[in-house]
Protein backbone atom coordinates (compact mmCIF):
# COMPACT_ATOMS: atom_id res chain seq x y z
CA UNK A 1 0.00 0.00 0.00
CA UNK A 2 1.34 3.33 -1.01
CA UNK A 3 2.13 6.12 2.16
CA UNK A 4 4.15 9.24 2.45
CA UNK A 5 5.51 10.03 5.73
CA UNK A 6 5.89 13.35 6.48
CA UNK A 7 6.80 16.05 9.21
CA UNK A 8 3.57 18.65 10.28
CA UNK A 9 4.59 22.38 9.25
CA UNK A 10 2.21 24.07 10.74
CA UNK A 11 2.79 26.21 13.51
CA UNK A 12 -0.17 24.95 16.03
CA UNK A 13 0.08 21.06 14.55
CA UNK A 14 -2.97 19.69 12.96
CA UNK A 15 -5.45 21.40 15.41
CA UNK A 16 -8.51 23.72 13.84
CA UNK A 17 -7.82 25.70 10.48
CA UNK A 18 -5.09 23.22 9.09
CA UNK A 19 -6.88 20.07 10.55
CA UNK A 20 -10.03 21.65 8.57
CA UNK A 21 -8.14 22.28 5.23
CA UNK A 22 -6.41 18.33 5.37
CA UNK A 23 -9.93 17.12 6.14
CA UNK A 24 -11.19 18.48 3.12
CA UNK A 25 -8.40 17.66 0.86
CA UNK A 26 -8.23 14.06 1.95
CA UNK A 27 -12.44 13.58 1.67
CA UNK A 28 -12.14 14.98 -1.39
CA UNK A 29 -10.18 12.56 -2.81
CA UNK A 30 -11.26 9.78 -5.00
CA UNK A 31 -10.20 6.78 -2.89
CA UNK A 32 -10.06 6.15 0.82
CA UNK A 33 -7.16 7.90 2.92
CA UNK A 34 -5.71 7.16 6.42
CA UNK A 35 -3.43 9.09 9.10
CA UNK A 36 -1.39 7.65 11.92
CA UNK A 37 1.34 8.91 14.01
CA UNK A 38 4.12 6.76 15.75
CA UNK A 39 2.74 4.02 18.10
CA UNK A 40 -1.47 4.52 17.05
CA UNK A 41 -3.60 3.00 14.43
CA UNK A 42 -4.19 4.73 11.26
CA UNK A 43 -7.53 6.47 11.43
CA UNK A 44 -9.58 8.06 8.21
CA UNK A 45 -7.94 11.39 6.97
CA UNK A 46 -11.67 12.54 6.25
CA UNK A 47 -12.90 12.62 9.23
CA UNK A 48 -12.11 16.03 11.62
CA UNK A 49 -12.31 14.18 15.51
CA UNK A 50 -10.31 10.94 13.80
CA UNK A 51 -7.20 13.63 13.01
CA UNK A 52 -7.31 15.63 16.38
CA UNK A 53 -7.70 12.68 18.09
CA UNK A 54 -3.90 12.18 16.84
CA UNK A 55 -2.74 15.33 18.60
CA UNK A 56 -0.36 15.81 15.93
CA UNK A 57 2.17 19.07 16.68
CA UNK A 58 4.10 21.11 14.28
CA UNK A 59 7.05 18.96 13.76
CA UNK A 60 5.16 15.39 14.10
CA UNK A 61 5.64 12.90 11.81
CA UNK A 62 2.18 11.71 10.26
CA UNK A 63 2.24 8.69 7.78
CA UNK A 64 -0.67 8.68 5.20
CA UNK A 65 -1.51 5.93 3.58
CA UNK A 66 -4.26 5.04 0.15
CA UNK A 67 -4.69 2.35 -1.96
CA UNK A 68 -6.42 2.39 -5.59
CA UNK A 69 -6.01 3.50 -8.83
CA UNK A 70 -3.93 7.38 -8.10
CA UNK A 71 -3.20 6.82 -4.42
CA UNK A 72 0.33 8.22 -5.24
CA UNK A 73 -0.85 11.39 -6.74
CA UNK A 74 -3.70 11.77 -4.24
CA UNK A 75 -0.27 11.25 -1.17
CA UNK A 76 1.98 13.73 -2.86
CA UNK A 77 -0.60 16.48 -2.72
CA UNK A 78 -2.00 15.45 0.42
CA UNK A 79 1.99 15.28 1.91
CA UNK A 80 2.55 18.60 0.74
CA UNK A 81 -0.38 20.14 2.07
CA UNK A 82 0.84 18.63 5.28
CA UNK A 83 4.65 20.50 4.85
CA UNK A 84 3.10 23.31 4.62
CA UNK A 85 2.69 26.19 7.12
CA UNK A 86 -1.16 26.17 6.58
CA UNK A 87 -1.32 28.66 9.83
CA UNK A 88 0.54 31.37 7.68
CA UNK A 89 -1.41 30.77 4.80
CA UNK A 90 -4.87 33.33 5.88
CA UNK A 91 -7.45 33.20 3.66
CA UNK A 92 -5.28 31.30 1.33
CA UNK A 93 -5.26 31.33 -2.17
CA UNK A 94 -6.16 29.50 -5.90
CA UNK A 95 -3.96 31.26 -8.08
């Protein structure tokens, strides 16, 4: 099964506004995703009180894992998002 491992670069972890943006990305996508930290069963990406339940700081490594016809693609944007300092990013922006 395909994952990406990958370090939390938000400022306040995956708690409220980035939690909320993963959430969405990952139920958007076309196939099933999970989220685990060290030491805890994976839980579903898409679902808000799965990922706090991980308490997940900035600097935590997460491991996200799919399976299914572009699970890779559906990781590497889903990993990135996760890099990223989602805290800094107000009222974001599509291009």
């Amino acid at each position: 099964m395909p994952s990406r491992t990958v370090t939390v670069g938000s400022r306040t972890g995956l708690h409220a506004r980035p939690a909320a943006l993963f959430v969405a990305a990952a139920g958007s996508a076309p196939l099933p995703v999970k989220i685990n930290v060290a030491g805890r069963k994976p839980v579903p990406a898409n679902s808000m009180l799965s990922v706090l339940s991980l308490g997940a700081k900035c600097g935590t490594e997460v491991t996200i894992t799919a399976e299914g016809d572009g699970a890779d693609v559906v990781l590497d944007d889903l990993a990135a998002l996760l890099a990223r300092d989602l805290d800094a990013e107000e009222g974001g922006s599509d291009g």
